[in-house]
Protein backbone atom coordinates (compact mmCIF):
# COMPACT_ATOMS: atom_id res chain seq x y z
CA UNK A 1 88.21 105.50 114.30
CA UNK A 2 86.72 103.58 111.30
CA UNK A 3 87.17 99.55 111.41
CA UNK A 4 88.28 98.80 107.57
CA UNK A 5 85.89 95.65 106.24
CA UNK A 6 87.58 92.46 104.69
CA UNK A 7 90.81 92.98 102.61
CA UNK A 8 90.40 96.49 102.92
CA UNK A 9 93.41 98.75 104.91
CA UNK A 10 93.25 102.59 106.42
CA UNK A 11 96.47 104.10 105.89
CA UNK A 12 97.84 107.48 106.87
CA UNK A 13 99.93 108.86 103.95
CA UNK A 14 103.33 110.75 105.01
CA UNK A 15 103.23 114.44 104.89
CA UNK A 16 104.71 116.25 101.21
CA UNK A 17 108.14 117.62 101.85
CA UNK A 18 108.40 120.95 100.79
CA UNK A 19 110.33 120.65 97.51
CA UNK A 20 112.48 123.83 96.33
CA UNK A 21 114.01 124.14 93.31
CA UNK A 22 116.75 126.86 92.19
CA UNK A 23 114.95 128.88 95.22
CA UNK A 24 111.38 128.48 94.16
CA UNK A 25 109.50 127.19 96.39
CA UNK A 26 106.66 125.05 95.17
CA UNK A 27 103.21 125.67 95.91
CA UNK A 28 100.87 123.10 97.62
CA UNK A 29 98.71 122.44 94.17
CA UNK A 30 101.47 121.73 92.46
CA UNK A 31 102.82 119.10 95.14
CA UNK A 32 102.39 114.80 94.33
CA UNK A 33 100.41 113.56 96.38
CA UNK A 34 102.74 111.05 98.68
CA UNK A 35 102.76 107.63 97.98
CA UNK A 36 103.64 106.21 101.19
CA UNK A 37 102.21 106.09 104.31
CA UNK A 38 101.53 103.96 107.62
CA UNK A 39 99.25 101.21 108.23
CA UNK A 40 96.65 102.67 111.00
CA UNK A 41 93.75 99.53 110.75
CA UNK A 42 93.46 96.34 108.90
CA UNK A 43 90.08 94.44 107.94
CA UNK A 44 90.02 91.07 108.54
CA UNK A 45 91.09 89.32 105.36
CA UNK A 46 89.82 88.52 102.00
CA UNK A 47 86.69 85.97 101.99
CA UNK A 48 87.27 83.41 99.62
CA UNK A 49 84.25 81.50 97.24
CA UNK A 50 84.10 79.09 99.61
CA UNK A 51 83.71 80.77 102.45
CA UNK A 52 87.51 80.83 103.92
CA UNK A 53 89.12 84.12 104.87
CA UNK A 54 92.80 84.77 103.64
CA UNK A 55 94.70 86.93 106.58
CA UNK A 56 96.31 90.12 105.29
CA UNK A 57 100.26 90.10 104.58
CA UNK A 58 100.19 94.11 106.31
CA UNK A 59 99.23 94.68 109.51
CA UNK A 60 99.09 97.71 111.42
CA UNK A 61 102.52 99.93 112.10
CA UNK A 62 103.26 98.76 108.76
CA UNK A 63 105.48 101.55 106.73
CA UNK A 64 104.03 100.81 103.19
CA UNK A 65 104.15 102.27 99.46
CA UNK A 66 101.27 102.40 97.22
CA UNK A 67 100.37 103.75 93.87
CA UNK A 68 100.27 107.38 93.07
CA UNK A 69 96.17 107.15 92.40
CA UNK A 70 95.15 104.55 94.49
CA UNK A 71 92.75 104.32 97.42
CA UNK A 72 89.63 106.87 98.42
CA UNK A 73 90.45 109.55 100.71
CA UNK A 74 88.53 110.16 103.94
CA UNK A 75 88.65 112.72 106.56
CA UNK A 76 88.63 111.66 110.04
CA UNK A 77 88.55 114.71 112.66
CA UNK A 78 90.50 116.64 110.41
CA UNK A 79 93.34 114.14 109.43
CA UNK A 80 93.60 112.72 105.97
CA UNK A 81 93.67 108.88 105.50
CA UNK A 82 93.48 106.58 102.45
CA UNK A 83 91.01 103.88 102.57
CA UNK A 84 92.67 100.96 100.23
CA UNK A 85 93.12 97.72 99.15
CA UNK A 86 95.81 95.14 100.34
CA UNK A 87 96.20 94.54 96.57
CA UNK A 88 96.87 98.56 96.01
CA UNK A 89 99.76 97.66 98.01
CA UNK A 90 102.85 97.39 96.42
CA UNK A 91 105.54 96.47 98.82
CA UNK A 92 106.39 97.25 102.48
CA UNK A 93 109.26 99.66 103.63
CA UNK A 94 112.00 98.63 106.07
């Protein structure tokens, strides 16, 4: 598994429901990508100029949303992650 580095978070979005409309069903390609997904690893905070380290407000387990483009995507032994920000973070669910 991959150990994110300072501020930085590995999330695993949520699968795209299958979305049907009037009885079409909608392929893959044309799917949005989801914008929410689960907290799998944290770094270790944000270093600061002077040298401090600012913990994380998300930690793993975390049920988050993020923006529709953010984060690069990895694949890790065939599952697809997100490798983000905290700051591409814009709120926690539940």
């Amino acid at each position: 598994m991959i150990r994110p580095l300072g501020d930085k978070l590995l999330v695993k979005p949520t699968e795209a429901k299958e979305v049907k409309k009037g009885g079409i069903i909608i392929p893959d390609t044309a799917k949005e990508k989801p914008q929410e997904g689960e907290v799998i690893a944290v770094g270790t905070g944000k270093k600061t100029d002077d040298g401090k380290v600012i913990a994380l407000d998300v930690k793993a387990g975390d049920k988050v949303l993020f923006g529709k483009y953010s984060g690069t995507e990895v694949k890790i032994d065939d599952a697809e992650y997100l490798i983000m920000s905290q700051d591409d973070i814009l709120g926690i669910i539940g």
